[in-house]
N, C-alpha and C. Protein backbone atom coordinates (compact mmCIF):
# COMPACT_ATOMS: atom_id res chain seq x y z
N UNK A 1 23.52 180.95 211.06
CA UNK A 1 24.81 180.55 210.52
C UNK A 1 24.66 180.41 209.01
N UNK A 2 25.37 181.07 208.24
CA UNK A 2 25.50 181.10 206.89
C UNK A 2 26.10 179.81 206.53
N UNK A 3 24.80 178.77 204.93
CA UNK A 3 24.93 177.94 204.87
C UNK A 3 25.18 177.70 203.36
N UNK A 4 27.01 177.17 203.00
CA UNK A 4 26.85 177.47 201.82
C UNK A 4 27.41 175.94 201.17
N UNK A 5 27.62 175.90 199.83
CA UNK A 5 27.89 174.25 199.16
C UNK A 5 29.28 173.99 199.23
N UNK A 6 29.81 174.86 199.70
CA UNK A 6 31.58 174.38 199.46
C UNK A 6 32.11 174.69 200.97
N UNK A 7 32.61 173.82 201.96
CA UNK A 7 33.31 174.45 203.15
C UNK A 7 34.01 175.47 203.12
N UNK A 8 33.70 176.34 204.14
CA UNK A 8 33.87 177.95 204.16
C UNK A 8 34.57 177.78 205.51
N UNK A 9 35.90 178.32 206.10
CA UNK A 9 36.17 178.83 207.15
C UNK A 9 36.66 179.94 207.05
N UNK A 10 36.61 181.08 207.84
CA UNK A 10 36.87 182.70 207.71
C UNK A 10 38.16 182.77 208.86
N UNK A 11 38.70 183.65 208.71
CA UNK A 11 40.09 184.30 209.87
C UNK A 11 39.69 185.27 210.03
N UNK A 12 39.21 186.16 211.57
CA UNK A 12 39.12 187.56 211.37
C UNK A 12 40.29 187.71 212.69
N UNK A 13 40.38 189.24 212.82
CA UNK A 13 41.18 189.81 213.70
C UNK A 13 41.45 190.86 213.08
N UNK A 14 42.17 192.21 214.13
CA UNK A 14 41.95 193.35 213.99
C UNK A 14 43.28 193.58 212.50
N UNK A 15 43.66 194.40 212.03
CA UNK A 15 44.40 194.94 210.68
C UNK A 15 45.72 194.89 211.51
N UNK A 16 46.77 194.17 211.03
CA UNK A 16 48.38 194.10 211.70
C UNK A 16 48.66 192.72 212.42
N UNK A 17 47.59 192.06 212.19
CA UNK A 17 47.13 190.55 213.32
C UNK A 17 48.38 189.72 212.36
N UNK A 18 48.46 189.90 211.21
CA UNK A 18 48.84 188.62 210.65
C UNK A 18 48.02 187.96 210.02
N UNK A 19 47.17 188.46 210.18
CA UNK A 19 46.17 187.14 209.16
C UNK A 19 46.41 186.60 207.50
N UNK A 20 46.92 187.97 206.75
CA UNK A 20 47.60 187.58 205.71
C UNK A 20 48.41 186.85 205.69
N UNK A 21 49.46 186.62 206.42
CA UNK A 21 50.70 186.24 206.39
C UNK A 21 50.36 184.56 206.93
N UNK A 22 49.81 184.21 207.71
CA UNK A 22 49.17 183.14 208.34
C UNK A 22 48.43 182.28 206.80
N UNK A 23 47.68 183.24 206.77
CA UNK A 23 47.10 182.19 205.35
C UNK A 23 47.74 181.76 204.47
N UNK A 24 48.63 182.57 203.93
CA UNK A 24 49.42 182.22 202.30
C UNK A 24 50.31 180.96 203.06
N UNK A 25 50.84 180.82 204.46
CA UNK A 25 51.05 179.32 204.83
C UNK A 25 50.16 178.22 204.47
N UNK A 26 48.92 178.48 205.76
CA UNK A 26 47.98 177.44 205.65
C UNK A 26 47.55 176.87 204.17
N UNK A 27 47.55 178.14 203.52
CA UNK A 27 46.95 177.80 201.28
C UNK A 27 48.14 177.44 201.28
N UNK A 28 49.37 177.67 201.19
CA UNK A 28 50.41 176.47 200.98
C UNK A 28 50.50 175.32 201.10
N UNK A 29 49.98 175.22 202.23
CA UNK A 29 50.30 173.77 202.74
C UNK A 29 49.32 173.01 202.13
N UNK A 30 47.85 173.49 202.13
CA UNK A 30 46.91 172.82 201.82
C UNK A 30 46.73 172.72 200.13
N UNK A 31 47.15 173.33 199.56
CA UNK A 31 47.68 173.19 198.19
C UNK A 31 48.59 172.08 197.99
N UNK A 32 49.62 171.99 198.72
CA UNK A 32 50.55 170.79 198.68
C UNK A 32 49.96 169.52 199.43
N UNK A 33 48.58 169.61 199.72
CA UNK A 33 48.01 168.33 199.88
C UNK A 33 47.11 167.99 198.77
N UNK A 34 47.02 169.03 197.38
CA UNK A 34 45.73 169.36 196.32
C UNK A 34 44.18 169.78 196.82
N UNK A 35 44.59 170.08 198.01
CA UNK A 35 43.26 171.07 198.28
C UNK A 35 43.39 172.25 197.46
N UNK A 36 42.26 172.53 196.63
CA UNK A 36 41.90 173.46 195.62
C UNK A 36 41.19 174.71 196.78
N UNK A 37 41.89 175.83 196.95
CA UNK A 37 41.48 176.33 197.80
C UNK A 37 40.44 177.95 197.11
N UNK A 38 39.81 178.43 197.45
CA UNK A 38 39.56 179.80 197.08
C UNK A 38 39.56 180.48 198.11
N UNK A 39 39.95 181.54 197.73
CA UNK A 39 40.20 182.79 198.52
C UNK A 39 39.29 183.76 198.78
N UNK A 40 38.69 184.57 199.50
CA UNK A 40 37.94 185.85 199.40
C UNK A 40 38.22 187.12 200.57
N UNK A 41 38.76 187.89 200.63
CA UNK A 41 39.10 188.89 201.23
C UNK A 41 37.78 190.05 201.26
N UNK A 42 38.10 190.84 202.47
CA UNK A 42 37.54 191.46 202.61
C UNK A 42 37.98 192.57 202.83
N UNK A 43 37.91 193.75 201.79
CA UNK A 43 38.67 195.12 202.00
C UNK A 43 37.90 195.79 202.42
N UNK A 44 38.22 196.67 203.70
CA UNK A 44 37.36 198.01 204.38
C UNK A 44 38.03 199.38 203.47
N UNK A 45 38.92 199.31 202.51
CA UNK A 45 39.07 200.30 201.55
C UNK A 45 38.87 200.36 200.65
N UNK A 46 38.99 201.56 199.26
CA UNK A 46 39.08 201.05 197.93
C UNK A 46 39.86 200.59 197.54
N UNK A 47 39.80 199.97 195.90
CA UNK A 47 41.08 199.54 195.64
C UNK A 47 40.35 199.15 193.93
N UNK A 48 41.48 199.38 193.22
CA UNK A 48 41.35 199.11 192.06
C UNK A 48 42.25 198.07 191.18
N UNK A 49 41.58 196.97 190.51
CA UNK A 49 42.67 195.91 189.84
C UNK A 49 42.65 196.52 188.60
N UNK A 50 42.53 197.58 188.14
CA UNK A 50 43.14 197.89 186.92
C UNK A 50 43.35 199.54 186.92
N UNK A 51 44.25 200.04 185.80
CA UNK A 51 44.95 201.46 186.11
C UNK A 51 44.53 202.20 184.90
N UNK A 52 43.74 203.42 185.20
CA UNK A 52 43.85 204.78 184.68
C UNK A 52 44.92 204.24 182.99
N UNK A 53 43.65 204.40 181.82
CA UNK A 53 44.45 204.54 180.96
C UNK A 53 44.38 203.23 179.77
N UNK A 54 44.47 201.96 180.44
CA UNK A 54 43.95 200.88 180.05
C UNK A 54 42.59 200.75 179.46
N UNK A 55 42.55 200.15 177.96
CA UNK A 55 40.74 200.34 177.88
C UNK A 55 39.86 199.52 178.83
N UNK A 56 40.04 198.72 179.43
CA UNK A 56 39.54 198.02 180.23
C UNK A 56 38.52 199.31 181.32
N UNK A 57 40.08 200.21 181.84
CA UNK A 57 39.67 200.86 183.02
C UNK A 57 38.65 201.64 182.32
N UNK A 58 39.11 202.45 181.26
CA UNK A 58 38.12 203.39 180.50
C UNK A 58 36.78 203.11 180.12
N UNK A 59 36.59 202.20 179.88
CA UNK A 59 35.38 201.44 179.59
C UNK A 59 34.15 200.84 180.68
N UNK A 60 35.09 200.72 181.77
CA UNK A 60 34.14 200.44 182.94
C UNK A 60 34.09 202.28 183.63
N UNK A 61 34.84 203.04 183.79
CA UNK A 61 35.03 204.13 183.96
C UNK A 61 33.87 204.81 182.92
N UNK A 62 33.69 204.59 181.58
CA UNK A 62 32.44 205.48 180.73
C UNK A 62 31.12 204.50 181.52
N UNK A 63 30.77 203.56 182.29
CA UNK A 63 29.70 203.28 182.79
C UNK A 63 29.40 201.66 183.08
N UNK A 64 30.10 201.15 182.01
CA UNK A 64 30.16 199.83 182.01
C UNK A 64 29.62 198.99 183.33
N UNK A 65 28.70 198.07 183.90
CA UNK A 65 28.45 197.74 185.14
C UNK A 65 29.44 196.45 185.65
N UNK A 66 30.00 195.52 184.54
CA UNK A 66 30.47 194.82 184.69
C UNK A 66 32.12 194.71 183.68
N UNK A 67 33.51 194.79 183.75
CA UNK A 67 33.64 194.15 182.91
C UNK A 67 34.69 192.77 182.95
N UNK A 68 34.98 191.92 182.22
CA UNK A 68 35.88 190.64 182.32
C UNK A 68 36.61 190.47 181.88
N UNK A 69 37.95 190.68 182.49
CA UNK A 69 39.31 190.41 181.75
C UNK A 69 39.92 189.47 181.33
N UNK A 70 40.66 188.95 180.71
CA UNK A 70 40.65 187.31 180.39
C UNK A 70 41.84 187.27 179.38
N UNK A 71 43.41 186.69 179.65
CA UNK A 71 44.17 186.10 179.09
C UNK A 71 44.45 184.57 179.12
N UNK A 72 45.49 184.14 178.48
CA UNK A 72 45.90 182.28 178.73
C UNK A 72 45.86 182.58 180.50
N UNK A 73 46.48 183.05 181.07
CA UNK A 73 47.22 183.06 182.40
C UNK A 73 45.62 182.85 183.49
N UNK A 74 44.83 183.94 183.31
CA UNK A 74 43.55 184.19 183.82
C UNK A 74 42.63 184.88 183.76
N UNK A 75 41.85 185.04 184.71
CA UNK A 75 40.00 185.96 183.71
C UNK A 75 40.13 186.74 185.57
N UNK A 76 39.58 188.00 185.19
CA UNK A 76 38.99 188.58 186.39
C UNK A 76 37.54 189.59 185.84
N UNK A 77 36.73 189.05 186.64
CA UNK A 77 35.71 189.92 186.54
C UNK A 77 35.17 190.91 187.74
N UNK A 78 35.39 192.36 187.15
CA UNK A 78 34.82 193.61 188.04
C UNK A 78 33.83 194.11 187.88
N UNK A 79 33.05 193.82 188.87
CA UNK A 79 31.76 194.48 189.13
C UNK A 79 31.60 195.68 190.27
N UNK A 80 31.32 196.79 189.40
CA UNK A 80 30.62 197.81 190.84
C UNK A 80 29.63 197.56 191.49
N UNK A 81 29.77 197.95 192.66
CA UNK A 81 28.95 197.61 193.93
C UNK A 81 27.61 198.17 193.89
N UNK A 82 26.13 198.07 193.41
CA UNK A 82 25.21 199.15 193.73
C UNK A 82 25.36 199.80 195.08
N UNK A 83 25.78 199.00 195.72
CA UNK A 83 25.28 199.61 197.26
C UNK A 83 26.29 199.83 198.23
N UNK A 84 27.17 200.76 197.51
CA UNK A 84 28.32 201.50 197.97
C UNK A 84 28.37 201.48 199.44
N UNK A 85 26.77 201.94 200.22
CA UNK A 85 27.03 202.37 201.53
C UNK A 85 26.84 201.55 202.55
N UNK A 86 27.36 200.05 201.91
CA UNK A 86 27.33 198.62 202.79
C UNK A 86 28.27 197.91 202.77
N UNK A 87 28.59 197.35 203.23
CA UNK A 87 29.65 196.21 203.12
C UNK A 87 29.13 195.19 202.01
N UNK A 88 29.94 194.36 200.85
CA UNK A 88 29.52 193.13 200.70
C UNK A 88 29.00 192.27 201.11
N UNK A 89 27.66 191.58 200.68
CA UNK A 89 27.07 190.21 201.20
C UNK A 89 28.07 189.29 201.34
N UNK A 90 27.95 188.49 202.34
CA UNK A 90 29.77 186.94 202.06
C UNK A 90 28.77 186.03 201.47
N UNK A 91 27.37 186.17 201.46
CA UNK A 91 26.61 184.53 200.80
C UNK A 91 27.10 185.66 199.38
N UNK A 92 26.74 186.57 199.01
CA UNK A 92 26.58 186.78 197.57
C UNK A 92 27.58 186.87 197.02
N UNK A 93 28.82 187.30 197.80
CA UNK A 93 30.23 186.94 197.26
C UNK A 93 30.59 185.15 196.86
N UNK A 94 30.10 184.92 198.23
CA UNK A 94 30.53 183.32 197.84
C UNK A 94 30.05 182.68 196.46
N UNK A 95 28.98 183.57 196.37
CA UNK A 95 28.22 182.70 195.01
C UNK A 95 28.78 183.03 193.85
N UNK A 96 29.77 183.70 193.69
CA UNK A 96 30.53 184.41 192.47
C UNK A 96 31.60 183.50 192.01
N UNK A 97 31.86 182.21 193.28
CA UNK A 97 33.18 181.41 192.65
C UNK A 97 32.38 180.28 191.61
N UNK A 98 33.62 179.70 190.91
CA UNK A 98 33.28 178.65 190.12
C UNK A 98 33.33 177.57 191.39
N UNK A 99 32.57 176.72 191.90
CA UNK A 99 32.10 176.13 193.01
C UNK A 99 33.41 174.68 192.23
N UNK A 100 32.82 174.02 191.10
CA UNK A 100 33.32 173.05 190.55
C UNK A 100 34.37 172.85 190.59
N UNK A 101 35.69 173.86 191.08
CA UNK A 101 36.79 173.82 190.63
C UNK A 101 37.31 174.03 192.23
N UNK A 102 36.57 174.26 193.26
CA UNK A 102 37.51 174.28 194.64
C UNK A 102 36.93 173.19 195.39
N UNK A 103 37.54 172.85 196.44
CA UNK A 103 37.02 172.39 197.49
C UNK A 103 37.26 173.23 199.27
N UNK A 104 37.85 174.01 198.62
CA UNK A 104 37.48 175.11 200.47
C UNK A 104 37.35 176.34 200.16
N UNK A 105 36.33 177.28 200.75
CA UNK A 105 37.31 178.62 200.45
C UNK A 105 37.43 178.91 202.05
N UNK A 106 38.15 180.12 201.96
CA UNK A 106 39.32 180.78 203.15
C UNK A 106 38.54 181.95 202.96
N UNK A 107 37.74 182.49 204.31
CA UNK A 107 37.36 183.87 203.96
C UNK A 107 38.69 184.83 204.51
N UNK A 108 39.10 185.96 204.64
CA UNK A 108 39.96 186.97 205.63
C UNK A 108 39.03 188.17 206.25
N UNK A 109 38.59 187.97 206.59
CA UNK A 109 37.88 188.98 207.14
C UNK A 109 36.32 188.93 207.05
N UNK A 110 34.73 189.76 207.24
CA UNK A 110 33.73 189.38 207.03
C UNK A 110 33.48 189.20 208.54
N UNK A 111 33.85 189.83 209.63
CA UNK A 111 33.92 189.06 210.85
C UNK A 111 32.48 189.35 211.31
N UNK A 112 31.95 190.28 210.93
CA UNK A 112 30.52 189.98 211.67
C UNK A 112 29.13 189.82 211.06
N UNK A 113 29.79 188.58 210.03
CA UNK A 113 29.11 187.88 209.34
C UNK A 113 28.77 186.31 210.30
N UNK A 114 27.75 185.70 210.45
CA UNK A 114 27.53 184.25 210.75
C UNK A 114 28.04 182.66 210.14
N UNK A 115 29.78 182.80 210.06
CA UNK A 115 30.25 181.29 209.70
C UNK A 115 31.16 181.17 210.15
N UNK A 116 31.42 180.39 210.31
CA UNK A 116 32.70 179.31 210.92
C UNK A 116 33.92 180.43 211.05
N UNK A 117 34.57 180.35 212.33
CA UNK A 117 36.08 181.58 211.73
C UNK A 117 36.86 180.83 212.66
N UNK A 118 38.34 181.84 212.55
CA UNK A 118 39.03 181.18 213.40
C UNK A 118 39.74 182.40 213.55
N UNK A 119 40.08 183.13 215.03
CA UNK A 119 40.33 184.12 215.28
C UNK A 119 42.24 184.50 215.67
N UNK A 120 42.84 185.26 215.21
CA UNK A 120 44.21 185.56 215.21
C UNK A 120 44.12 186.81 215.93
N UNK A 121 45.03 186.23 217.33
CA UNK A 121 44.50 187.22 218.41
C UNK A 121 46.09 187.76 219.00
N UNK A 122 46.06 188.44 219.26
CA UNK A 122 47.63 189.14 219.25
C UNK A 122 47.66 190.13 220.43
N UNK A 123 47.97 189.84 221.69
CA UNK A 123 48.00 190.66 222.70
C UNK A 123 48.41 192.33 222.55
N UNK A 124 49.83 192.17 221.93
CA UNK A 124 50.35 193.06 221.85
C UNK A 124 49.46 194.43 220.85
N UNK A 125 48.80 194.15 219.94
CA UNK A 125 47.65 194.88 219.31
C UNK A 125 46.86 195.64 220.34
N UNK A 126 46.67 195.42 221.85
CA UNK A 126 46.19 196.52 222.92
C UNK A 126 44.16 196.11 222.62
N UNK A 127 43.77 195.14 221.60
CA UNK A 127 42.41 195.53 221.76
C UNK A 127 41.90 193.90 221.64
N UNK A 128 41.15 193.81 222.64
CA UNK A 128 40.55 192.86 223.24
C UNK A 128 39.57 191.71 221.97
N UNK A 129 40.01 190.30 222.73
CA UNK A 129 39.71 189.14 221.40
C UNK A 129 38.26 189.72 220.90
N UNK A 130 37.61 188.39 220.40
CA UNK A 130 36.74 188.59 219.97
C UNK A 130 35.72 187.42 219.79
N UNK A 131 36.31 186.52 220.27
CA UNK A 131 35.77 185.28 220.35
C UNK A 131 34.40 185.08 221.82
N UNK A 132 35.15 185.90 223.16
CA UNK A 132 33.61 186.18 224.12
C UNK A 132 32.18 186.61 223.37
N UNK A 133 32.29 187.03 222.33
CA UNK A 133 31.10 187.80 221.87
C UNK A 133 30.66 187.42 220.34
N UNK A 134 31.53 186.25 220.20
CA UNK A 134 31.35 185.45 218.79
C UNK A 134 31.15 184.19 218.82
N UNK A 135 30.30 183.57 219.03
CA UNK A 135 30.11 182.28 218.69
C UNK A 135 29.77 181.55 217.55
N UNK A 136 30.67 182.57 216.68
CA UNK A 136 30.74 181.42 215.56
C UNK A 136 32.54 181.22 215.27
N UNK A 137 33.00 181.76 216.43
CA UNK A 137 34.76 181.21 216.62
C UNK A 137 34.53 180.13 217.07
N UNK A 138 35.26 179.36 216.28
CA UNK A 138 35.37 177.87 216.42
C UNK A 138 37.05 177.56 217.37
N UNK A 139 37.80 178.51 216.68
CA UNK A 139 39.68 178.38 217.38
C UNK A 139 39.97 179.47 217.75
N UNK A 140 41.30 179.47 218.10
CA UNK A 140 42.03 180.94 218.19
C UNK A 140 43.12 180.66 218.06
N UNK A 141 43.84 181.69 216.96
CA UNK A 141 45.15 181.40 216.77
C UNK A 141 46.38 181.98 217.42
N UNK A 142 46.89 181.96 218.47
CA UNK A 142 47.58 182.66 218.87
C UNK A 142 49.03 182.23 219.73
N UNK A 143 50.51 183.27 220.40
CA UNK A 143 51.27 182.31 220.68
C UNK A 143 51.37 183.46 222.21
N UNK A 144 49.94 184.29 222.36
CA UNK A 144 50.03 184.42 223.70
C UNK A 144 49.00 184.18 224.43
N UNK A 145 49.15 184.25 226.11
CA UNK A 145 48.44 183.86 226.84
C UNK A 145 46.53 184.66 226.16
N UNK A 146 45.39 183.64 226.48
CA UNK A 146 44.20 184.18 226.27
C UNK A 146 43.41 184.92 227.27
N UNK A 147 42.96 186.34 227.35
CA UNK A 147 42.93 186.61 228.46
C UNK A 147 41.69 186.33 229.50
N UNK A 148 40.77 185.43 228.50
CA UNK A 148 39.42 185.15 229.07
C UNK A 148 39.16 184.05 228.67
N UNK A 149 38.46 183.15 230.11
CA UNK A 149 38.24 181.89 229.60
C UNK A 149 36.62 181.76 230.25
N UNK A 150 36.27 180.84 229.29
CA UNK A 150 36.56 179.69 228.55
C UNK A 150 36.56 180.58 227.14
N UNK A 151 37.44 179.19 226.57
CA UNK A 151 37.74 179.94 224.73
C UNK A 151 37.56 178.95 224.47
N UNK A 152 37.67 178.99 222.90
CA UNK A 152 37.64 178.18 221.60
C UNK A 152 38.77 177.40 221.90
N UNK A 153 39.17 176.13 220.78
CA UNK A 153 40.30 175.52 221.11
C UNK A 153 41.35 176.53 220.41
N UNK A 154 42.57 176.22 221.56
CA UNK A 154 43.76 177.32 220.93
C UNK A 154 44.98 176.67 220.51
N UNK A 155 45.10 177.62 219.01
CA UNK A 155 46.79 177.20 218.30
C UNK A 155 47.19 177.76 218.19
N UNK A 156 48.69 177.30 217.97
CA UNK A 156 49.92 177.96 217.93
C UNK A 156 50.33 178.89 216.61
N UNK A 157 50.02 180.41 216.68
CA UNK A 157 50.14 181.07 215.78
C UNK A 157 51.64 180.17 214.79
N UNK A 158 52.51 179.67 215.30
CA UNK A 158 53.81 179.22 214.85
C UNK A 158 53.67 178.15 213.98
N UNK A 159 52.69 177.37 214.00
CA UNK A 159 52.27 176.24 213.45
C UNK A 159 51.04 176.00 212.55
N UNK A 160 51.32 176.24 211.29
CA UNK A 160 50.57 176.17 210.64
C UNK A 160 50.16 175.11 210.45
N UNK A 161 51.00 173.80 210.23
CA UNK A 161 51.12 172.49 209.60
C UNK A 161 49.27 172.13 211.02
N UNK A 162 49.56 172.37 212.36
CA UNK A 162 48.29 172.09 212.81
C UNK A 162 47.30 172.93 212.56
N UNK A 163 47.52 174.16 212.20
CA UNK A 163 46.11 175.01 211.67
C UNK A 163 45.51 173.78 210.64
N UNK A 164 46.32 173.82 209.42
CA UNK A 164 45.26 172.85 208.64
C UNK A 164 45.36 171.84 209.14
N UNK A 165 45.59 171.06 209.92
CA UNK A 165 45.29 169.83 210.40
C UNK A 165 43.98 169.82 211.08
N UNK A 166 44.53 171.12 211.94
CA UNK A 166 42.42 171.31 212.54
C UNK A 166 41.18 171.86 211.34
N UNK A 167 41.98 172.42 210.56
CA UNK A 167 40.76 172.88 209.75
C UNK A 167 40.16 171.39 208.62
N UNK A 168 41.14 170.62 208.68
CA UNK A 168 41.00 169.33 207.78
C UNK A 168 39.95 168.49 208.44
N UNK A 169 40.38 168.48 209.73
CA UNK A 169 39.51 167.52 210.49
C UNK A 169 38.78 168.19 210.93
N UNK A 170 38.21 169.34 211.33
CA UNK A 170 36.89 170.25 211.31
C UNK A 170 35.84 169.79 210.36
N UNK A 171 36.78 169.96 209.00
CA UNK A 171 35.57 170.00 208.10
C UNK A 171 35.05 168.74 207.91
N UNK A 172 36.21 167.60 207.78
CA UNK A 172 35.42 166.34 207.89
C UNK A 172 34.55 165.94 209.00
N UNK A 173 34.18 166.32 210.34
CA UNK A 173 33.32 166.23 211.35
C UNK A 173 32.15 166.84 210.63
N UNK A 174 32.21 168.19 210.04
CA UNK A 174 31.10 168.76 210.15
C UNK A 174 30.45 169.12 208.46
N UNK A 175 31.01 169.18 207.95
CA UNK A 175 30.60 169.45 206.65
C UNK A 175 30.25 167.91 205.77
N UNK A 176 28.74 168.61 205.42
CA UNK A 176 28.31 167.81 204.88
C UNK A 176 28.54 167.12 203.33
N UNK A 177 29.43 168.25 202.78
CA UNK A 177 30.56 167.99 201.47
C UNK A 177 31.84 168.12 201.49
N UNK A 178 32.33 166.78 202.77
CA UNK A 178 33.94 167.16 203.10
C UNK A 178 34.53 166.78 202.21
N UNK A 179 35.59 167.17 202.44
CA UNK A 179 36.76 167.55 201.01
C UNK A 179 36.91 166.00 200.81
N UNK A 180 37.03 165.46 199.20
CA UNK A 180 37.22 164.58 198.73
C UNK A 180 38.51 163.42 199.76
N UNK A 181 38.45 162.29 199.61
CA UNK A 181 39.12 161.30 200.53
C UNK A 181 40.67 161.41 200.03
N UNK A 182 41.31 161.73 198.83
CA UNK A 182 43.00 161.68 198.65
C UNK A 182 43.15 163.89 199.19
N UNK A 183 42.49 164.42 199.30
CA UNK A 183 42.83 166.04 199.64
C UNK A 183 42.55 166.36 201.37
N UNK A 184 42.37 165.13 202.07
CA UNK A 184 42.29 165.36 203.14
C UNK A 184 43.72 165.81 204.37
């Protein structure tokens, strides 16, 4: 089980699950309690945060390995991958946030990585959970029947307000740097 300094819970499930749409609730809500949340996604495609043309792009485009963008508003830093023909590390991603400034991050994906997740399971998608063969699903989020038991404890895709309620009181059971006592 991947062991890192800031409570980490991940969402996986297959592409169309909802999982996007599910989170920007749960980071709502938990924002409106001042949980400082970070985010980290996991893309199985490319994708580029800056466009053809920009010196930014041109400059990492002539070879550049790293570069860092940075106005009043915010800073992003892009780094190419040496090792194109792998997926991202999630410990070596994780280690890229400013730690000081969150108290959770939210992975989306990373699913067959070793930490904490909570699975968004959707019958109608035709392809079977994922939690029998994962034991590091802790929940399952869903608002249909599960088709194999025993499972994780199960919620109501509809209800976010108890997603973070379980993920609040998760982390205070188990994490050994639970979120400060007024962000609970």
């Amino acid at each position: 089980m991947l062991t890192h300094s800031l409570p980490l819970i991940g969402f996986v499930a297959p592409s169309g699950s909802g999982k996007t749409t599910l989170l920007r609730a749960v980071v709502a809500l938990l924002h409106a309690r001042g949980v400082r949340v970070g985010y980290l996604k996991h893309a199985h495609h490319r994708f580029d945060l800056d466009v053809p043309g920009k010196d930014s792009f041109e400059i990492r485009r002539a070879g550049a390995a790293q570069t860092l963008l940075a106005s009043r508003q915010r800073w992003a830093l892009q780094a190419e991958n040496p090792e194109q023909d792998s997926d991202p590390d999630l410990g070596r991603m994780l280690e890229r946030f400013e730690h000081e400034g969150l108290d959770l991050v939210l992975v989306e994906g990373f699913k067959h990585a070793h930490y904490e997740k909570i699975e968004v399971y959707r019958a109608a998608l035709g392809q079977p959970p994922l939690y029998p063969t994962d034991p590091d699903i802790i929940a399952i989020v869903s608002d249909d029947p599960l088709p194999l038991e025993p499972h994780p404890r199960l919620l109501a895709l509809a209800d976010p307000p108890a997603i973070v309620a379980f993920i609040l009181d998760h982390l205070a059971l188990t994490s050994a740097s639970a979120l400060p006592e007024g962000r609970r």
